[in-house]
N, C-alpha and C. Protein backbone atom coordinates (compact mmCIF):
# COMPACT_ATOMS: atom_id res chain seq x y z
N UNK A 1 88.69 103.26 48.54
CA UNK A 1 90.11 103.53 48.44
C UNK A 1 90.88 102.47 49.21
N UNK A 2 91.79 102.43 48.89
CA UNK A 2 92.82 100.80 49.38
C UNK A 2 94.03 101.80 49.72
N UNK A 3 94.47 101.13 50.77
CA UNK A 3 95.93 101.79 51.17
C UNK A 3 96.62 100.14 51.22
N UNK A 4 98.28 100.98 51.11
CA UNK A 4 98.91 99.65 50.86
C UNK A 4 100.39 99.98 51.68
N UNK A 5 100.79 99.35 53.07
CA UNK A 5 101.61 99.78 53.17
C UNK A 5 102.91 98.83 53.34
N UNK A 6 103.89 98.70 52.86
CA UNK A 6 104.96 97.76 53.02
C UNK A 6 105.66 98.21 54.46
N UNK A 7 106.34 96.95 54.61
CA UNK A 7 107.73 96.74 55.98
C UNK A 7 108.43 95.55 55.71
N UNK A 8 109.13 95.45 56.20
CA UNK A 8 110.63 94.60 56.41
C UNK A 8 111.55 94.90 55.69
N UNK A 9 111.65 95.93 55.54
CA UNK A 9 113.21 96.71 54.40
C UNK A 9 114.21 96.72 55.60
N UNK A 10 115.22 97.42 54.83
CA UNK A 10 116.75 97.02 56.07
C UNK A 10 117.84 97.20 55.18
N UNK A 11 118.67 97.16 56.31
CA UNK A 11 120.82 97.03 55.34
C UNK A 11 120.21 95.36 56.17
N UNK A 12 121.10 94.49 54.87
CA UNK A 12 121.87 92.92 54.50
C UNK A 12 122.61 93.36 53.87
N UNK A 13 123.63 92.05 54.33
CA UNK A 13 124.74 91.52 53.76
C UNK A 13 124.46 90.88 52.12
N UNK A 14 125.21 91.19 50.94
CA UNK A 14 125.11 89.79 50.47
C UNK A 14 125.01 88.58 50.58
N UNK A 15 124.19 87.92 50.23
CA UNK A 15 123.82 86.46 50.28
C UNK A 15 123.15 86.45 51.73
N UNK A 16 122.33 87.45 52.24
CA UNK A 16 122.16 87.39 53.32
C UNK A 16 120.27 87.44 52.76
N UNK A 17 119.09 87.31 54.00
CA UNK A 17 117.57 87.32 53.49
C UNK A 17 116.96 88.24 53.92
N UNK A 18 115.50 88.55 53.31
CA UNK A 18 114.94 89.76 54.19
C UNK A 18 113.76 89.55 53.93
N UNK A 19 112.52 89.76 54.44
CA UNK A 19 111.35 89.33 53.93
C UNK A 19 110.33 90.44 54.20
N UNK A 20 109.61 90.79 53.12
CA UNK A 20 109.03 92.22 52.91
C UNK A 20 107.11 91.38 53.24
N UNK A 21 106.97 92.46 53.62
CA UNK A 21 105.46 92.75 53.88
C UNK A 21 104.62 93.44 53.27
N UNK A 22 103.39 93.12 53.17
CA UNK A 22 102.34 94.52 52.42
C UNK A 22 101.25 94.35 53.07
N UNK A 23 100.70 95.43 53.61
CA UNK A 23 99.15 95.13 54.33
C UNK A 23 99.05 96.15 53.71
N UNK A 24 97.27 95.66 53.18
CA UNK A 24 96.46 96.40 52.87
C UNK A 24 94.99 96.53 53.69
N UNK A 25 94.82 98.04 53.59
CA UNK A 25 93.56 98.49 54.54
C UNK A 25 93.16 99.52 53.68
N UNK A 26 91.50 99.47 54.10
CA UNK A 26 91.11 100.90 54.06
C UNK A 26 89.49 100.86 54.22
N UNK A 27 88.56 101.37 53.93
CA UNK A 27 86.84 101.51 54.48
C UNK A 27 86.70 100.92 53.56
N UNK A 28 86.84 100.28 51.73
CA UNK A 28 86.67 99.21 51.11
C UNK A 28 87.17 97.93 51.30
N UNK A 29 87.73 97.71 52.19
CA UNK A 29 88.82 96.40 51.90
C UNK A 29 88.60 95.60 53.13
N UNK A 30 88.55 94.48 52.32
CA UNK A 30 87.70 93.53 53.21
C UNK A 30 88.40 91.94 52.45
N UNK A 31 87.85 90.76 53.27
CA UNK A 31 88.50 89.57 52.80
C UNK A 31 88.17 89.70 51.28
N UNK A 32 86.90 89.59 50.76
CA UNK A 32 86.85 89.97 49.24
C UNK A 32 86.96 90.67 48.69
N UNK A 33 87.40 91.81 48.95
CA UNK A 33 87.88 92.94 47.97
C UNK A 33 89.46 92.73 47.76
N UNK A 34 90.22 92.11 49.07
CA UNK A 34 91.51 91.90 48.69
C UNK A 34 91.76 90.79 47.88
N UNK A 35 90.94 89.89 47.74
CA UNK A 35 91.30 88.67 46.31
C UNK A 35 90.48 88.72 45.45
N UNK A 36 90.33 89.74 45.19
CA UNK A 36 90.08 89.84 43.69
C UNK A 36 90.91 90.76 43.09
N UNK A 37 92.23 90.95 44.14
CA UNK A 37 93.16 91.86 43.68
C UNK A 37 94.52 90.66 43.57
N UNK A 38 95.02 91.17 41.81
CA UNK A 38 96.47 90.14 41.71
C UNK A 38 97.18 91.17 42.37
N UNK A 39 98.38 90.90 43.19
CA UNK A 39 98.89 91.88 43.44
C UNK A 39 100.17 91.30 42.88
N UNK A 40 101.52 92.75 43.49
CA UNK A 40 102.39 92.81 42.80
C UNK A 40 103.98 93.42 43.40
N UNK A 41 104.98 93.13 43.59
CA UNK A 41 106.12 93.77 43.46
C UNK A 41 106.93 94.53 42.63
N UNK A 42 107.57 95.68 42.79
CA UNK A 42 108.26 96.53 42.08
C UNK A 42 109.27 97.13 42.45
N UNK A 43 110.44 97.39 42.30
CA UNK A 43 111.30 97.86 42.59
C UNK A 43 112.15 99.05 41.64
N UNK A 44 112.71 100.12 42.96
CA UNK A 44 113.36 100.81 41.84
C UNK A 44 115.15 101.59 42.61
N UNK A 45 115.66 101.81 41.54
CA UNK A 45 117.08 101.35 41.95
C UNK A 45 117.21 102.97 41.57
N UNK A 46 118.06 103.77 42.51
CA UNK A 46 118.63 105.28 41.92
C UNK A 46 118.93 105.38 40.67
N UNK A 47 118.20 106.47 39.89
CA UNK A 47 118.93 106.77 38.32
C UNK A 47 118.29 105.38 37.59
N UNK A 48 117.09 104.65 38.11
CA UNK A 48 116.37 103.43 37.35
C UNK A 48 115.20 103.71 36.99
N UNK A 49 114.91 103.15 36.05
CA UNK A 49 112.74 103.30 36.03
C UNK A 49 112.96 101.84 37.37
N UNK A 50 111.32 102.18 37.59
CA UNK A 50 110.98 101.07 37.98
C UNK A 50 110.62 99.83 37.08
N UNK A 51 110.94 98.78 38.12
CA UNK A 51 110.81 97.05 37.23
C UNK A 51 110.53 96.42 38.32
N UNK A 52 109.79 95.39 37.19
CA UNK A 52 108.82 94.42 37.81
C UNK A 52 109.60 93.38 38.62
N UNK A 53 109.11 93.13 39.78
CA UNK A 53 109.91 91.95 40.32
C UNK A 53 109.24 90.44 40.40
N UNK A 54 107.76 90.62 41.34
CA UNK A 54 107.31 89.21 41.58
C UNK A 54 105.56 89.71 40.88
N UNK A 55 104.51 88.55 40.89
CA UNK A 55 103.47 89.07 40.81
C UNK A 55 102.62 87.63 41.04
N UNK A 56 101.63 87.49 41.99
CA UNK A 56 100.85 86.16 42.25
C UNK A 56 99.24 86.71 41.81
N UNK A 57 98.60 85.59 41.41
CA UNK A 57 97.26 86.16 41.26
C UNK A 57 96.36 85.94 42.51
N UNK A 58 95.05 86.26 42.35
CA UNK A 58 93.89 86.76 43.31
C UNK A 58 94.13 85.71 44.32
N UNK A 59 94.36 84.44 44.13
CA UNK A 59 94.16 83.21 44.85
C UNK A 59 95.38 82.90 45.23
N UNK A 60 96.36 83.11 44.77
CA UNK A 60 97.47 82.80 45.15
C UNK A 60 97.81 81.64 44.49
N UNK A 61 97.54 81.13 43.42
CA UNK A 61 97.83 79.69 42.69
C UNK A 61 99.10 80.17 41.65
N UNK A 62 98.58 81.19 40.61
CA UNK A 62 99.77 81.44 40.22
C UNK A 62 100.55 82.53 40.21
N UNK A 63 101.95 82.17 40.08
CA UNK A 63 102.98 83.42 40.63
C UNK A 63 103.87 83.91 39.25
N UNK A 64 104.76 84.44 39.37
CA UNK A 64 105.57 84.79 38.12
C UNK A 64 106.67 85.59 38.76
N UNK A 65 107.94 85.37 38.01
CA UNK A 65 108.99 86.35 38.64
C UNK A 65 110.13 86.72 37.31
N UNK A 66 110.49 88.14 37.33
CA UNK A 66 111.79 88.58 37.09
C UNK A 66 112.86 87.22 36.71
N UNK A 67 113.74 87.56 35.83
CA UNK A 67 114.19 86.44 35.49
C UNK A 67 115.58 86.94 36.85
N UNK A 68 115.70 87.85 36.77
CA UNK A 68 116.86 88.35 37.76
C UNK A 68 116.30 87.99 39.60
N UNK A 69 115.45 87.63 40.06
CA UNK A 69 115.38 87.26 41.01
C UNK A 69 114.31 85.41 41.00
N UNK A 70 114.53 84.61 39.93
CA UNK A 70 113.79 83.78 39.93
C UNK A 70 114.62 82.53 40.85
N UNK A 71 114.36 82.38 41.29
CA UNK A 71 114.92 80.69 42.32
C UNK A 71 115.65 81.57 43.64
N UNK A 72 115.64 83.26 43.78
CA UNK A 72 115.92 83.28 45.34
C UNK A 72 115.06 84.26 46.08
N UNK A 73 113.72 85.00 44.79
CA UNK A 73 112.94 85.51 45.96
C UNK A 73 111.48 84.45 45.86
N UNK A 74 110.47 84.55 46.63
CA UNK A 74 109.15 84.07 46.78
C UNK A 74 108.32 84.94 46.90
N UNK A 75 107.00 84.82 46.18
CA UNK A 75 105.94 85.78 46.60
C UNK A 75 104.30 84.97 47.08
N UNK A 76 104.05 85.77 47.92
CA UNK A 76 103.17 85.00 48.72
C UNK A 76 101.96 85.29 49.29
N UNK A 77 101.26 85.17 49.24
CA UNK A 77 99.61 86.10 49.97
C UNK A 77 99.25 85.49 51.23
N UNK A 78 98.81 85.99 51.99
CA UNK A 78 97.48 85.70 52.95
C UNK A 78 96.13 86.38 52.90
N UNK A 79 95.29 86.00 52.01
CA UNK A 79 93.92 86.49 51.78
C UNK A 79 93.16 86.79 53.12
N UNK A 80 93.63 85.69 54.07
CA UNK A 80 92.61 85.90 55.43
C UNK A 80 93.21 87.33 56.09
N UNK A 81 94.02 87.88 55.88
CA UNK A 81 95.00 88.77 56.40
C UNK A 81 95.49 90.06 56.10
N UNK A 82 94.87 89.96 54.47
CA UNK A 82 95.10 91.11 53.58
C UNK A 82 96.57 91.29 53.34
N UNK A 83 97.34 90.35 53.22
CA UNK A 83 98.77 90.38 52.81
C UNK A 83 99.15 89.93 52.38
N UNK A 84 100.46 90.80 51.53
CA UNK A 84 101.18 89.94 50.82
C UNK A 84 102.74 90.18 51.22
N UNK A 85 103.88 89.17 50.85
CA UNK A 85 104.86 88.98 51.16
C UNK A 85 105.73 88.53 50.00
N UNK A 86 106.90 88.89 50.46
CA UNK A 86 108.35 88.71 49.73
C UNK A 86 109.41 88.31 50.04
N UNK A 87 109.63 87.08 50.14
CA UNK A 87 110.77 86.47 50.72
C UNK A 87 112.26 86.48 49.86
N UNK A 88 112.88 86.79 50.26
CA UNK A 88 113.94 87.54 49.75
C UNK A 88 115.62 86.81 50.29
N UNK A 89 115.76 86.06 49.46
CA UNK A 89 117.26 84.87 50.05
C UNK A 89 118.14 85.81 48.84
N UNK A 90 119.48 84.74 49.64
CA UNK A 90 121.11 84.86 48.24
C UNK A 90 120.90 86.43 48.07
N UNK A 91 120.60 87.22 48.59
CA UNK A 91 120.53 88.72 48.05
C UNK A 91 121.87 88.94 47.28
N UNK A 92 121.43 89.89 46.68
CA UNK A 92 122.43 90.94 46.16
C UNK A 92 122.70 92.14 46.19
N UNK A 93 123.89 92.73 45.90
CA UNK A 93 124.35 93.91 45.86
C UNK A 93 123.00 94.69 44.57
N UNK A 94 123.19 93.89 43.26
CA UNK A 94 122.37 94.50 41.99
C UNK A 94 120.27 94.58 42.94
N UNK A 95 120.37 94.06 44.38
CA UNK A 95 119.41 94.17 44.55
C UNK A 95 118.68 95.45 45.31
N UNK A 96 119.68 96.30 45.40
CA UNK A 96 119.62 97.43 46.66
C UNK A 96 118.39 98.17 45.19
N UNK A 97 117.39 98.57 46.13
CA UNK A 97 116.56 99.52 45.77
C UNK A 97 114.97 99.74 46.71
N UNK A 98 114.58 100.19 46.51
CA UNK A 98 113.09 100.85 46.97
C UNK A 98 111.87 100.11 46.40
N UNK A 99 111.74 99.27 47.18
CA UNK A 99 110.53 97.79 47.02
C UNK A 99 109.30 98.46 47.29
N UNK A 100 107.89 98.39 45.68
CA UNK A 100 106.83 98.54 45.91
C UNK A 100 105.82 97.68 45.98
N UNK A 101 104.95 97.70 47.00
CA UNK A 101 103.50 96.59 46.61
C UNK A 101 102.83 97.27 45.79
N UNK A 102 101.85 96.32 45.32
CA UNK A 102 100.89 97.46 44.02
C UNK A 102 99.58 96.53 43.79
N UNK A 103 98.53 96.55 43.50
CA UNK A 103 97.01 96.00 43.31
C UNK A 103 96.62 96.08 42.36
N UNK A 104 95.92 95.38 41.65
CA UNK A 104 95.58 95.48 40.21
C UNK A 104 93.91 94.66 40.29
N UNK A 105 93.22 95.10 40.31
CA UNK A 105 91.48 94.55 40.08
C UNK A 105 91.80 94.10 39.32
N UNK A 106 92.35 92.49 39.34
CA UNK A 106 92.12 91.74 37.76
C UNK A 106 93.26 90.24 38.00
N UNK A 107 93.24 90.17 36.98
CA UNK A 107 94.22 88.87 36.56
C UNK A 107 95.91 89.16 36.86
N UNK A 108 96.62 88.70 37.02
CA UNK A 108 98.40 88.34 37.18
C UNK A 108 98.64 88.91 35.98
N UNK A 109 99.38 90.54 36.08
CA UNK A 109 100.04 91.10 35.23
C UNK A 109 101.74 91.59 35.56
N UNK A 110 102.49 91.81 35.03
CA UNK A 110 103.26 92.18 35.50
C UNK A 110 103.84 94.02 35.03
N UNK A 111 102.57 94.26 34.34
CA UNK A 111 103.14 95.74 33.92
C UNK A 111 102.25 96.93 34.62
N UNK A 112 103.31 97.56 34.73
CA UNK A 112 103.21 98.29 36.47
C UNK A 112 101.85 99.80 36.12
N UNK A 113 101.70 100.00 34.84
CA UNK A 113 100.64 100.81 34.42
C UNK A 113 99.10 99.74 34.95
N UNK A 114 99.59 98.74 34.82
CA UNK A 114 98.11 97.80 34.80
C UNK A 114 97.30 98.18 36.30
N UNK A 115 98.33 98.54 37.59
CA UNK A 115 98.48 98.46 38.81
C UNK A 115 97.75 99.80 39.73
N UNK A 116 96.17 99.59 40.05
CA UNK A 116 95.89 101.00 40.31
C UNK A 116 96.51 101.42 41.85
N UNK A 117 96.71 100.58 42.84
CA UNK A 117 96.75 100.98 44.29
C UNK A 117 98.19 100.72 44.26
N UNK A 118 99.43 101.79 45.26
CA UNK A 118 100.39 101.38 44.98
C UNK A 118 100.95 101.66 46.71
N UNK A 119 101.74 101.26 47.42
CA UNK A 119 102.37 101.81 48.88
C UNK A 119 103.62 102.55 48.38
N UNK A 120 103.82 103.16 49.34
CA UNK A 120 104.69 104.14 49.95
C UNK A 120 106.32 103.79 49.50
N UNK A 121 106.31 102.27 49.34
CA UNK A 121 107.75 101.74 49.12
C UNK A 121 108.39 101.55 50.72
N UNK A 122 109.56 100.62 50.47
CA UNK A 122 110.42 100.39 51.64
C UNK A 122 111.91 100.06 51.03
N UNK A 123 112.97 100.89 51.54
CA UNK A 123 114.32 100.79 51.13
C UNK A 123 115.12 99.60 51.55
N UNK A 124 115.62 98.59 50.63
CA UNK A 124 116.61 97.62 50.77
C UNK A 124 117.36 97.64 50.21
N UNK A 125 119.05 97.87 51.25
CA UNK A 125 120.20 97.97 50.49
C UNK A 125 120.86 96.45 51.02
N UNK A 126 121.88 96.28 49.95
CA UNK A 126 122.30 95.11 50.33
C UNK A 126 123.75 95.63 50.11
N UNK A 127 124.76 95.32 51.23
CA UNK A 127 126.26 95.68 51.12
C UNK A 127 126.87 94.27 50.99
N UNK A 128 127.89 94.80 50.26
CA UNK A 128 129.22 93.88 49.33
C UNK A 128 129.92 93.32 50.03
């Protein structure tokens, strides 16, 4: 079993940054069990489904993003560390919602059924 837990949520300003965290632990998870996991971002906004935001694969070579956050967030791993990260610039107001990490045994997907391990979420509002 994999636990997954995010941090660095918060109130920002517009156009202001925030940079999210995900550690993962648990009695399976180990330097190789965490890269062979693509992992993943998700977000979800009150009265929204959830949507996909960022997603890097096992190695961290390739990434993919939301066309709505492409050129101001980053997504990022540390395999030695079991983490992954979300760097988060130029925010927005359309960005306030409840940020998930998520794991997927496999290749860089971005659809959130693909995704078996998921955290708890962390709330980022961004004021106007």
């Amino acid at each position: 079993q994999v636990q997954l837990v995010e941090s660095g949520g918060g109130l920002v300003q517009a156009g202001g940054s925030l940079g999210l965290s995900c550690a993962a632990s648990g009695r399976t998870v180990g330097v190789y069990a965490f890269n062979v996991h693509a992992m993943g971002w998700f977000r979800q906004a009150p009265g929204k489904e959830r949507e996909f935001v960022a997603a890097i694969s096992r190695a961290g070579a390739s990434t993919f993003y939301a066309d709505s956050v492409k050129g101001r967030f980053t997504i990022s791993r540390d395999n030695a560390k079991n983490t992954l990260y979300l760097q988060m610039n130029s925010l927005k107001p359309d960005d306030t919602a409840v940020y998930y990490c998520a794991a997927h045994p496999g290749g860089l997907t971005t659809i959130a059924k693909d995704y078996d391990y998921w955290g708890q979420g962390t709330q980022v509002t961004v004021s106007s």
